[in-house]
C-alpha atoms as a PDB file:
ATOM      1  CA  UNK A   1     134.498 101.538 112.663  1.00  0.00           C
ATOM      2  CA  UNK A   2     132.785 101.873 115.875  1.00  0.00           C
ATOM      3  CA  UNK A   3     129.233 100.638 115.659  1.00  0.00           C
ATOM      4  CA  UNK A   4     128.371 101.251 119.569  1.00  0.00           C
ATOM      5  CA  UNK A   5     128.420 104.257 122.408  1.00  0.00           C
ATOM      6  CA  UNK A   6     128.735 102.956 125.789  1.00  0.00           C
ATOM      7  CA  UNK A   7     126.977 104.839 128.374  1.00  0.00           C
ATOM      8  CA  UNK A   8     125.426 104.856 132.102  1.00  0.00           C
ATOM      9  CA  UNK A   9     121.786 103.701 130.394  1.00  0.00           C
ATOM     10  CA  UNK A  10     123.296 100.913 127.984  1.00  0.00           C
ATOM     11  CA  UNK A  11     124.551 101.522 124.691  1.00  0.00           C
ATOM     12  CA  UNK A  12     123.182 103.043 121.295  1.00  0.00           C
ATOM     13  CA  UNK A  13     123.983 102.480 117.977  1.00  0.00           C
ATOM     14  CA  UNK A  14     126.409 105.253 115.722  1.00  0.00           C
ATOM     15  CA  UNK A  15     125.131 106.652 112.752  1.00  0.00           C
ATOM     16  CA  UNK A  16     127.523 103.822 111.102  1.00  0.00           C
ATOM     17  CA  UNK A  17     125.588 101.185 113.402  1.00  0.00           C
ATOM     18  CA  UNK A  18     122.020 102.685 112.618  1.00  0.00           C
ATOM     19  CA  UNK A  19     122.959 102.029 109.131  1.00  0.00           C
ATOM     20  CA  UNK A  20     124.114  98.941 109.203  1.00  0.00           C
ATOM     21  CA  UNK A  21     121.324  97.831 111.162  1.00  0.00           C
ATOM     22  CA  UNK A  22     119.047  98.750 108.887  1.00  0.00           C
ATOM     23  CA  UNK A  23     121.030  97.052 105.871  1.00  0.00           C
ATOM     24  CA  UNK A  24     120.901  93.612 107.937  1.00  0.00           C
ATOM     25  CA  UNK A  25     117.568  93.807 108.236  1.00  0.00           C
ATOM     26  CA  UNK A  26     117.299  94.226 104.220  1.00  0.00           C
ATOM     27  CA  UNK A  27     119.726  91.064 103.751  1.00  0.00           C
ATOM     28  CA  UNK A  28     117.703  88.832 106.371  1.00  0.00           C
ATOM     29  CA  UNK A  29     114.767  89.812 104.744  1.00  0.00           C
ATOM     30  CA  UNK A  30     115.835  89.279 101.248  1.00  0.00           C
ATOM     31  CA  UNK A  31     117.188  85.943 102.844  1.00  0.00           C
ATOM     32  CA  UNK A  32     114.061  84.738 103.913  1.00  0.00           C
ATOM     33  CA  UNK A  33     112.257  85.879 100.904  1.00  0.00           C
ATOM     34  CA  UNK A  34     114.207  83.795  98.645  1.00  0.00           C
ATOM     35  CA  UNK A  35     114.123  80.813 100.858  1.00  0.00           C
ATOM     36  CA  UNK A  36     110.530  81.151 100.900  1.00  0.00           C
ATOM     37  CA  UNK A  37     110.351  81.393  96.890  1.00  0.00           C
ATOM     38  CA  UNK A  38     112.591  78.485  96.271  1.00  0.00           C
ATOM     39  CA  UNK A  39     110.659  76.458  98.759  1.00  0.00           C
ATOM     40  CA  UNK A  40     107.285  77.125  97.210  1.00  0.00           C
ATOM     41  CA  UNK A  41     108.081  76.620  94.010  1.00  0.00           C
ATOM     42  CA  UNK A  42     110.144  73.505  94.708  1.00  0.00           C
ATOM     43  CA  UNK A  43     106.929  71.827  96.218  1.00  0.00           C
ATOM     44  CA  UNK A  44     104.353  73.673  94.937  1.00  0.00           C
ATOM     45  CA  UNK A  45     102.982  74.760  98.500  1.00  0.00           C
ATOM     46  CA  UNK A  46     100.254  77.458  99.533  1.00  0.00           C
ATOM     47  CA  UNK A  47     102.071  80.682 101.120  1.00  0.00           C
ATOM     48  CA  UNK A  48     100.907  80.942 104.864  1.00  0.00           C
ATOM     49  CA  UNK A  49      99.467  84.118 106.118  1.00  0.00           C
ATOM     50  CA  UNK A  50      97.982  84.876 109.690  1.00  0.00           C
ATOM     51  CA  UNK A  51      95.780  87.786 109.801  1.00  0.00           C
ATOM     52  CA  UNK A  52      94.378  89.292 113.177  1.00  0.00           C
ATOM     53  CA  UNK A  53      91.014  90.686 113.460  1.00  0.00           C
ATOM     54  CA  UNK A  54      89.353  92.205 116.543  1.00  0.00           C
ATOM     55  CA  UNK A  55      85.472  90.941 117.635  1.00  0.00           C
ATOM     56  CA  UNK A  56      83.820  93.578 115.324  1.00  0.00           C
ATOM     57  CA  UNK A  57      85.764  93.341 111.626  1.00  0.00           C
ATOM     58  CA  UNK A  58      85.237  89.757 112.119  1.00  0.00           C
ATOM     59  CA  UNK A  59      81.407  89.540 112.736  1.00  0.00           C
ATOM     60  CA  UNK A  60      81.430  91.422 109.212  1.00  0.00           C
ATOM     61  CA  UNK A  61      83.957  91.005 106.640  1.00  0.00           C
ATOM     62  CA  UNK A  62      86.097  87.715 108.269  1.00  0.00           C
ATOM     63  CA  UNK A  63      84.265  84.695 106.528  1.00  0.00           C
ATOM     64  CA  UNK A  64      83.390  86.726 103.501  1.00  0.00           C
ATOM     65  CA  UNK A  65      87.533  87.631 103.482  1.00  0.00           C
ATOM     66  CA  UNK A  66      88.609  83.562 104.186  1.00  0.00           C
ATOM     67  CA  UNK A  67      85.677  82.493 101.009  1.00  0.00           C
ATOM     68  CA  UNK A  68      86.954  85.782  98.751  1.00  0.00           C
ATOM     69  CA  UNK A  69      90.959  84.536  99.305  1.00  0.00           C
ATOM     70  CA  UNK A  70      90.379  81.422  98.418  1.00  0.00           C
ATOM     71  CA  UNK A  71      89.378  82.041  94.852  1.00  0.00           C
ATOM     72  CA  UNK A  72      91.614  85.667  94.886  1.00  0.00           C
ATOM     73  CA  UNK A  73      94.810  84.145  96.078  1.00  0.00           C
ATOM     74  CA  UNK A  74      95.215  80.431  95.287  1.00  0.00           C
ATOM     75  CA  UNK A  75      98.632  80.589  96.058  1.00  0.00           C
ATOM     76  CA  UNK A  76      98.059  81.597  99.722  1.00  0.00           C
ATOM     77  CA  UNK A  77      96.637  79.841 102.607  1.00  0.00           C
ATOM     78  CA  UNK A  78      94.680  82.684 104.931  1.00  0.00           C
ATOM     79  CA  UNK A  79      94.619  81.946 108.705  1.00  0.00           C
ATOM     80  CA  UNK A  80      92.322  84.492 110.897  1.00  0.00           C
ATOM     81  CA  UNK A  81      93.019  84.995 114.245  1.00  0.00           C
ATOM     82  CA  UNK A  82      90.393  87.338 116.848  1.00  0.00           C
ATOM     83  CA  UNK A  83      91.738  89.251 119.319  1.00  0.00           C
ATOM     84  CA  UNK A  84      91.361  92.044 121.123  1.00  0.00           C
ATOM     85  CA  UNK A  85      93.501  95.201 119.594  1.00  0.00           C
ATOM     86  CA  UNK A  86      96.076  95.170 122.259  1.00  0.00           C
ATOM     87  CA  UNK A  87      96.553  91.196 122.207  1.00  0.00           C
ATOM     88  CA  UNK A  88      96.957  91.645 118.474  1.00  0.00           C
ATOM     89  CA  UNK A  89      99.488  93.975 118.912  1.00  0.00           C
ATOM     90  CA  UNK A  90     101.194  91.582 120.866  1.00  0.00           C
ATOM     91  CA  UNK A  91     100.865  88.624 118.714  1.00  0.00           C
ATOM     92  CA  UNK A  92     102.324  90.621 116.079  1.00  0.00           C
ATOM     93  CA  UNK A  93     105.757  91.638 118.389  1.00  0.00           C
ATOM     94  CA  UNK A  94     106.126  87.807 118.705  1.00  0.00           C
ATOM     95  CA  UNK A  95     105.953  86.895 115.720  1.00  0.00           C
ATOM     96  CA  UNK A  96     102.588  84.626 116.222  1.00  0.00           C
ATOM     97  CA  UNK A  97     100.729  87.216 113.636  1.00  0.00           C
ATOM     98  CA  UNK A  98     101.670  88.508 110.242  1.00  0.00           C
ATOM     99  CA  UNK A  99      99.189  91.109 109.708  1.00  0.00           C
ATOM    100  CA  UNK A 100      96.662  92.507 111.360  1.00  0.00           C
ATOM    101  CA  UNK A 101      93.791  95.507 111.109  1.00  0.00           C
ATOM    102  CA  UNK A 102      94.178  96.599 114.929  1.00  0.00           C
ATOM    103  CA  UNK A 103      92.459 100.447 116.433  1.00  0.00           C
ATOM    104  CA  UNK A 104      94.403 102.878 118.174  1.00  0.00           C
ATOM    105  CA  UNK A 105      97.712 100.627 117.585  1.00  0.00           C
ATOM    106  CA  UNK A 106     100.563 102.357 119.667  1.00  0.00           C
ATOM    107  CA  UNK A 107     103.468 104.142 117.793  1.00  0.00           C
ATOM    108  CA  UNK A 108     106.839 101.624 118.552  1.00  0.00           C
ATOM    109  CA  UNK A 109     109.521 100.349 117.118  1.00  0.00           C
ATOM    110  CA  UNK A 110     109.115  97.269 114.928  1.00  0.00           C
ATOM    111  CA  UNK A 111     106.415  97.802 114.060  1.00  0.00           C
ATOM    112  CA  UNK A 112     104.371  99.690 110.160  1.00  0.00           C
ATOM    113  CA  UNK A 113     101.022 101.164 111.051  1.00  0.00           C
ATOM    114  CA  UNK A 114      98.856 102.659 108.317  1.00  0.00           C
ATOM    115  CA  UNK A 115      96.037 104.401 109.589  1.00  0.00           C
ATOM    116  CA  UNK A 116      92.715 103.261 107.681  1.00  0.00           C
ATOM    117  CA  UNK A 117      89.350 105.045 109.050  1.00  0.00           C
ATOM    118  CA  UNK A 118      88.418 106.786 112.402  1.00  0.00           C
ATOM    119  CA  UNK A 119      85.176 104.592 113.639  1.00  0.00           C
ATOM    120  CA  UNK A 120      82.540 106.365 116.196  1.00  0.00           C
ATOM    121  CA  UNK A 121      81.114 103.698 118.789  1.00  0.00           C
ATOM    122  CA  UNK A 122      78.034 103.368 120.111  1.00  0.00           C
ATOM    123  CA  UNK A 123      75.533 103.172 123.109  1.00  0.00           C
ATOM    124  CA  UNK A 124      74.380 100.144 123.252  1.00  0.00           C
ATOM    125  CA  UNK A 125      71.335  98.948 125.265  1.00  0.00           C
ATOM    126  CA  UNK A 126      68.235  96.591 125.607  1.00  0.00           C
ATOM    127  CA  UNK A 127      65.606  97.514 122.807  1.00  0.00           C
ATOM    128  CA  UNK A 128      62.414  98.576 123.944  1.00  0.00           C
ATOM    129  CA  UNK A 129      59.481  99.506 122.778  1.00  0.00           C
ATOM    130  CA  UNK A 130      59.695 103.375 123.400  1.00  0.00           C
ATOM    131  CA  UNK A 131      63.869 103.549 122.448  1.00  0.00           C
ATOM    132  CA  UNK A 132      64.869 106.965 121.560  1.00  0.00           C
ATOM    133  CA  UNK A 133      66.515 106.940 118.108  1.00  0.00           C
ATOM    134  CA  UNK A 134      67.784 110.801 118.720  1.00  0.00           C
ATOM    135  CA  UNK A 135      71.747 110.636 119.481  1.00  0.00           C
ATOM    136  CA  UNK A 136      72.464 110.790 123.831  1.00  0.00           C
ATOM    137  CA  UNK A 137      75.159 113.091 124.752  1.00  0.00           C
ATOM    138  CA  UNK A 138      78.277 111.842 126.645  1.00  0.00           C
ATOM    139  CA  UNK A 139      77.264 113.097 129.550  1.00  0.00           C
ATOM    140  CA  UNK A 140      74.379 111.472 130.139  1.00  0.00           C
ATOM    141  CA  UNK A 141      76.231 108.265 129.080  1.00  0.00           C
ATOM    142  CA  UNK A 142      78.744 108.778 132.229  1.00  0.00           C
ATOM    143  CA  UNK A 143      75.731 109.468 134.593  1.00  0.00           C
ATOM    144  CA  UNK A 144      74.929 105.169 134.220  1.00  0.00           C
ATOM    145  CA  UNK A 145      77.317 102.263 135.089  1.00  0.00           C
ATOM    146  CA  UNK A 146      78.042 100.794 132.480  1.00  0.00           C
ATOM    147  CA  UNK A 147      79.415  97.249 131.478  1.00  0.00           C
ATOM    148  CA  UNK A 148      82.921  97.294 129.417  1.00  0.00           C
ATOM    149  CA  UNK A 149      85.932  95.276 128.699  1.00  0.00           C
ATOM    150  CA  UNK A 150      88.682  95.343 131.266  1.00  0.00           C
ATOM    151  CA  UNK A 151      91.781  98.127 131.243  1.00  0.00           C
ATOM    152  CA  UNK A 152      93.081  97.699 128.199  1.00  0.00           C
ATOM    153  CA  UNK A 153      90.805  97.686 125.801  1.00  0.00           C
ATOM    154  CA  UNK A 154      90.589 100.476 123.278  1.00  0.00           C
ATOM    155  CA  UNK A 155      87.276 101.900 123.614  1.00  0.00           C
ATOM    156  CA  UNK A 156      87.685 101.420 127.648  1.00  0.00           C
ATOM    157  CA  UNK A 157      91.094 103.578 127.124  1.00  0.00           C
ATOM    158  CA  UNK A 158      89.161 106.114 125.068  1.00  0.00           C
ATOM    159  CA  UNK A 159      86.219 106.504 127.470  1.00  0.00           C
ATOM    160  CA  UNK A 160      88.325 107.401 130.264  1.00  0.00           C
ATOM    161  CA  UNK A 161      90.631 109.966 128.440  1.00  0.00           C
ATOM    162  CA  UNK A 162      87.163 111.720 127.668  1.00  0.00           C
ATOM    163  CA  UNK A 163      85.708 111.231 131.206  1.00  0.00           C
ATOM    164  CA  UNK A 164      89.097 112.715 132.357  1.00  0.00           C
ATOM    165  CA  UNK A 165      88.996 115.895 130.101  1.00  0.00           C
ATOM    166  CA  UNK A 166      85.231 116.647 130.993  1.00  0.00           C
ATOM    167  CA  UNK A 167      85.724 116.019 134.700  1.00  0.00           C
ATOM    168  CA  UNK A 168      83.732 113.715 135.236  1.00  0.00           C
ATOM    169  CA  UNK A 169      83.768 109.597 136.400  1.00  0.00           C
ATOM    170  CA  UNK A 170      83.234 106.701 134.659  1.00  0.00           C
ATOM    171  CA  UNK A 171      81.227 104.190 136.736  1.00  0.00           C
ATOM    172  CA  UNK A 172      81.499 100.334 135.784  1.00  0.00           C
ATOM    173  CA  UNK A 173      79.096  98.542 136.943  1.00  0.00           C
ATOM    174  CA  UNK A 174      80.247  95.449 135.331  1.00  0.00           C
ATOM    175  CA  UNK A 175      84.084  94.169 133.941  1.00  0.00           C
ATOM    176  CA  UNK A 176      83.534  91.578 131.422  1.00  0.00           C
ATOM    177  CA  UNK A 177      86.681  90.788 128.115  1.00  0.00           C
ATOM    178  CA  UNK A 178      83.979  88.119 126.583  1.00  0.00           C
ATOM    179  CA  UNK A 179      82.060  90.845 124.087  1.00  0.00           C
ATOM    180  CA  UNK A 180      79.587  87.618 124.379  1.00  0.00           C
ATOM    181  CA  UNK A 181      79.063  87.767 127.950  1.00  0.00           C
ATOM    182  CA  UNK A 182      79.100  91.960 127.679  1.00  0.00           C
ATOM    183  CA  UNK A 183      76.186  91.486 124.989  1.00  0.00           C
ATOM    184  CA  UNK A 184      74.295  89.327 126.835  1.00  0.00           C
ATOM    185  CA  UNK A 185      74.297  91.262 129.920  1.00  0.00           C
ATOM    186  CA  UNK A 186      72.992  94.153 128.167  1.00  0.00           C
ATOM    187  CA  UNK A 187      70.138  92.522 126.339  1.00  0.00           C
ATOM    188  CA  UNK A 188      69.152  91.144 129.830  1.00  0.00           C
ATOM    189  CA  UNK A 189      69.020  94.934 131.065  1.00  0.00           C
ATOM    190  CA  UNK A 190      71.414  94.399 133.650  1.00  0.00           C
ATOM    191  CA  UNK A 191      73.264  97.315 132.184  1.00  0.00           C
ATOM    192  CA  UNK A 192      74.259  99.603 129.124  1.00  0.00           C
ATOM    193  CA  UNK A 193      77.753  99.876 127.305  1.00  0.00           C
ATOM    194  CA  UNK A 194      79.724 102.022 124.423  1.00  0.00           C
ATOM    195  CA  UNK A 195      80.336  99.114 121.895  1.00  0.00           C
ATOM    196  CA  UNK A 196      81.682  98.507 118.443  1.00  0.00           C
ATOM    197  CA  UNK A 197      78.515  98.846 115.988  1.00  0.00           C
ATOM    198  CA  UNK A 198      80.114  95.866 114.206  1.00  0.00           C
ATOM    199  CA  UNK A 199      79.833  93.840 117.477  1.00  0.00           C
ATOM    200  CA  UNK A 200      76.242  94.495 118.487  1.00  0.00           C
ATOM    201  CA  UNK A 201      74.862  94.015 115.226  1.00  0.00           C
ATOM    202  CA  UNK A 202      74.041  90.576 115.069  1.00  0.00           C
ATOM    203  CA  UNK A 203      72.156  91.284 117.967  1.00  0.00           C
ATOM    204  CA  UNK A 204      70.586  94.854 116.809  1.00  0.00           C
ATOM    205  CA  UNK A 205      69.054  92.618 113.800  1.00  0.00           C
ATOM    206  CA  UNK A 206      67.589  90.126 116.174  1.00  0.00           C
ATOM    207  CA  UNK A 207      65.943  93.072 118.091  1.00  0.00           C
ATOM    208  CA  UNK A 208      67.819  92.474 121.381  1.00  0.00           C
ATOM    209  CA  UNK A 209      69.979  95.542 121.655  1.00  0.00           C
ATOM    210  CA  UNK A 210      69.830  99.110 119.892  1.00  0.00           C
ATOM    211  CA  UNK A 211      72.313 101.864 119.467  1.00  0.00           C
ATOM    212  CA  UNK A 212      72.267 105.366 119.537  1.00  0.00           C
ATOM    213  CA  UNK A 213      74.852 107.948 118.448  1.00  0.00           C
ATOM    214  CA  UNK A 214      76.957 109.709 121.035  1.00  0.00           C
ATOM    215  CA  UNK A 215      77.829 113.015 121.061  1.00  0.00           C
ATOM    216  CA  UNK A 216      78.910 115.957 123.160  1.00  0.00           C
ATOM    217  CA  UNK A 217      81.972 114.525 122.473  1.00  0.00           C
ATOM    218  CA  UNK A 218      81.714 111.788 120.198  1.00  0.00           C
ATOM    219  CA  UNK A 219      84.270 108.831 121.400  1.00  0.00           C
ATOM    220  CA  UNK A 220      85.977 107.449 118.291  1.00  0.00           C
ATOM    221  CA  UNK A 221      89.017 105.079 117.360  1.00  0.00           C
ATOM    222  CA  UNK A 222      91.462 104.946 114.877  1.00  0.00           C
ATOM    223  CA  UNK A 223      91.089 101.553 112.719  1.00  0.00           C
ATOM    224  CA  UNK A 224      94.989 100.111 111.500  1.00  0.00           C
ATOM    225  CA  UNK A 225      96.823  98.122 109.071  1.00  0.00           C
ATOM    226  CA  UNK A 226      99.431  96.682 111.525  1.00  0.00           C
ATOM    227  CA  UNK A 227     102.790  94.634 110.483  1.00  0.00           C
ATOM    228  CA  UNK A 228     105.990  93.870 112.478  1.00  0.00           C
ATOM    229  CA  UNK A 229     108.767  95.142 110.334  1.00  0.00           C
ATOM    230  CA  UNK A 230     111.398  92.664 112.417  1.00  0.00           C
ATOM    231  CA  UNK A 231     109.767  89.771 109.677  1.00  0.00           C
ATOM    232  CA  UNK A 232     110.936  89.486 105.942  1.00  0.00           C
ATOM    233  CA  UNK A 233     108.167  90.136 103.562  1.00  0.00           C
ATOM    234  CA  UNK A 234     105.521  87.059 102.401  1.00  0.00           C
ATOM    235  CA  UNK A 235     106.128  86.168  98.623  1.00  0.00           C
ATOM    236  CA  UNK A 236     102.899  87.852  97.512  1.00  0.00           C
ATOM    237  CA  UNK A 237     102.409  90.232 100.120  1.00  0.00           C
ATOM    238  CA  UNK A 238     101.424  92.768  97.460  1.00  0.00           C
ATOM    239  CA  UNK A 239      98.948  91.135  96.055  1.00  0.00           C
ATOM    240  CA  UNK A 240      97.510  90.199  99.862  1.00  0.00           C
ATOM    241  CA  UNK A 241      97.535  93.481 101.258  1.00  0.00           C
ATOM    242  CA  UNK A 242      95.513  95.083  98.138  1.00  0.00           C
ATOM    243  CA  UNK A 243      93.159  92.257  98.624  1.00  0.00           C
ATOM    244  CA  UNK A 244      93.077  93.290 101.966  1.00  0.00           C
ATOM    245  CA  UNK A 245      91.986  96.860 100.863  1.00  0.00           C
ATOM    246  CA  UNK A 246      89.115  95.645  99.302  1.00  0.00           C
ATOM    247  CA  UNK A 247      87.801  94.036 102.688  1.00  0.00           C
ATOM    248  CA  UNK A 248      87.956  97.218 104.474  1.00  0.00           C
ATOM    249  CA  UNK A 249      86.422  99.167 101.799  1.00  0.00           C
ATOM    250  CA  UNK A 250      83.464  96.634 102.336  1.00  0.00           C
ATOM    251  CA  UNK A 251      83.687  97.244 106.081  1.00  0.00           C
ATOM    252  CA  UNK A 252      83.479 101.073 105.880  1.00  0.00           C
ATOM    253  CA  UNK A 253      80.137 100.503 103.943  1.00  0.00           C
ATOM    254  CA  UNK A 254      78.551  98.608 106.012  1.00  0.00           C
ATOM    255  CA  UNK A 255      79.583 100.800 109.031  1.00  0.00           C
ATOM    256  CA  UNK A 256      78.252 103.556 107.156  1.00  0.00           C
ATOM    257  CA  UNK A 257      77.679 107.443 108.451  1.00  0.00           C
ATOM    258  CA  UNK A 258      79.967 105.319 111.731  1.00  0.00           C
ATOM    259  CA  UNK A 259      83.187 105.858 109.732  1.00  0.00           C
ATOM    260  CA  UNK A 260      85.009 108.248 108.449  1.00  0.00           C
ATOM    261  CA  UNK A 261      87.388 107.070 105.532  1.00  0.00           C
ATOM    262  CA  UNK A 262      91.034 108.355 105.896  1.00  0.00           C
ATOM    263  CA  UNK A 263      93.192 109.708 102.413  1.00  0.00           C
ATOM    264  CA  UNK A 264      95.192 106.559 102.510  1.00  0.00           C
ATOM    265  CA  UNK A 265      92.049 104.384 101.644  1.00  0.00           C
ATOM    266  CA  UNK A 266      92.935 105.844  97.974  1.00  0.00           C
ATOM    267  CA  UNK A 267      96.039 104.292  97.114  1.00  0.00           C
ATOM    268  CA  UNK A 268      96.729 100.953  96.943  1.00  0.00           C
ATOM    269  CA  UNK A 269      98.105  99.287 100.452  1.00  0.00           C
ATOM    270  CA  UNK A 270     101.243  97.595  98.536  1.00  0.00           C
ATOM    271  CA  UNK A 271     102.142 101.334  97.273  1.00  0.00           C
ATOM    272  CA  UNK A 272     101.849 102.648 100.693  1.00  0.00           C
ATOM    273  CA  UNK A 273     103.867  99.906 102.658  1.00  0.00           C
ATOM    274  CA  UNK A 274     106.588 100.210  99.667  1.00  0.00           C
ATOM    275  CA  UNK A 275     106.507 104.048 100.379  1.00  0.00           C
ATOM    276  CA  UNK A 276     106.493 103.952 104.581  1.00  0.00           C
ATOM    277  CA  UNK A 277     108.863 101.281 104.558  1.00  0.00           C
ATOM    278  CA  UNK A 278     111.458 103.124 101.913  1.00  0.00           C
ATOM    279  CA  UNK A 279     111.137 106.355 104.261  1.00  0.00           C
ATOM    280  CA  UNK A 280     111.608 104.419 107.894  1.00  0.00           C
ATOM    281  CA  UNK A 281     114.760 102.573 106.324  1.00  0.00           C
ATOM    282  CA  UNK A 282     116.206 105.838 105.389  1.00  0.00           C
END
């Protein structure tokens, strides 16, 4: 049975090749699931899970999420790594994370997204005594360099796909990755950025920064659930990933009229894995 078609670009897989492909991956995974049980059990060992946050979901819900696991899941040992979106993205393609809550994570193959909430961001600069609470429209946003994260950052990406459709430029005045440095620089007035609410609002509650709505558009981002499906699945996944859930239901409260709360956030996460990865297998 012939599995492969040669041609001038490489080779692709028959319809009998697709399917056995997908088949393999079943028996590895099953493999590796069983391995995993009949290790545990034999030495009566925590499960290992490394989950990848960015800056923002971090700042709120990751030390309540490592204290809430330990009690939840006493069988599994939670590992948090922070990242950038893109880097976790990455990290998940090699294998270095297991799951991860990433926004705007690009359709490809290997990997199960599940799309969570679409988040607006903010302008963010130094708090004054005469700030203007009223909501600044895009425009006027554009018209001021502004300090942001290099290239590939999400909200960078998003920024310049809505400069592009209006027209009009967007001026840096300052590239900084370290949303540290960025903060700092804008509580020392040395500029103004669209940030994360999540991120700034450590320093929102000190009264160094404040935020205002944008609109005219409003710049938003797609929040989620990330997993390589190239790895066999964790003993109690299940129970993780509805854990999980109840993290980012505490996130989208906290982010309040900032998110909007997509139809998935209903159902329980295991259900919709089971469900997405039934239909990509078939």
């Amino acid at each position: 049975m012939p599995l492969l078609i040669r041609h001038s670009r490489g080779v692709s897989p028959t319809e009998a090749g697709q399917r056995l492909y997908v088949r393999a991956l079943e028996i590895l995974e099953l493999v590796e699931r069983t391995r995993s049980e009949v290790a545990l059990s034999g030495r009566g060992e925590r499960e290992t899970i490394v989950l990848g946050l960015t800056n923002g979901t971090t700042a709120l819900i990751g030390t309540q999420l490592i204290r809430d696991a330990d009690a939840a899941l006493p069988n599994i040992q939670l590992s948090l790594v922070e990242e950038m979106s893109s880097v976790l993205v990455d990290a998940l393609d090699r294998g270095e994370v297991d799951i991860a809550l990433a926004y705007d994570a690009p359709e490809k193959p290997g990997l199960l997204r599940i799309p969570l909430i679409e988040e607006e961001v903010v302008f963010v600069h130094a708090a004054t005594d005469k700030d203007d609470p009223r909501p600044i429209a895009f425009s006027s946003v554009l018209a001021m360099p502004l300090v942001l994260p290099n290239e590939r950052d999400v909200i960078r990406v998003r920024l310049q796909a809505l400069a592009n459709q209006l027209a009009l430029p967007l001026r840096i005045g300052y590239e900084v990755s370290s949303i540290g440095m960025l903060k700092r620089l804008v509580a020392d007035g040395a500029s103004a950025s669209v940030m994360p609410y999540a991120s700034v609002l450590d320093y929102v509650e000190a009264g160094r920064l404040s935020c205002r709505r944008i609109v005219d558009p409003t710049p938003k981002r797609t929040l989620y659930l990330v997993r390589s499906t190239r790895r066999g699945r964790f003993v109690q996944e299940d129970e993780f990933v509805d854990f999980l859930q109840s993290g980012v239901h505490r996130f989208i409260r906290i982010l309040g009229d900032l998110a909007v709360t997509l139809p998935v956030m209903d159902t329980p996460f295991s259900k919709v894995m089971a469900r997405l990865t039934s239909d990509s297998d078939t």
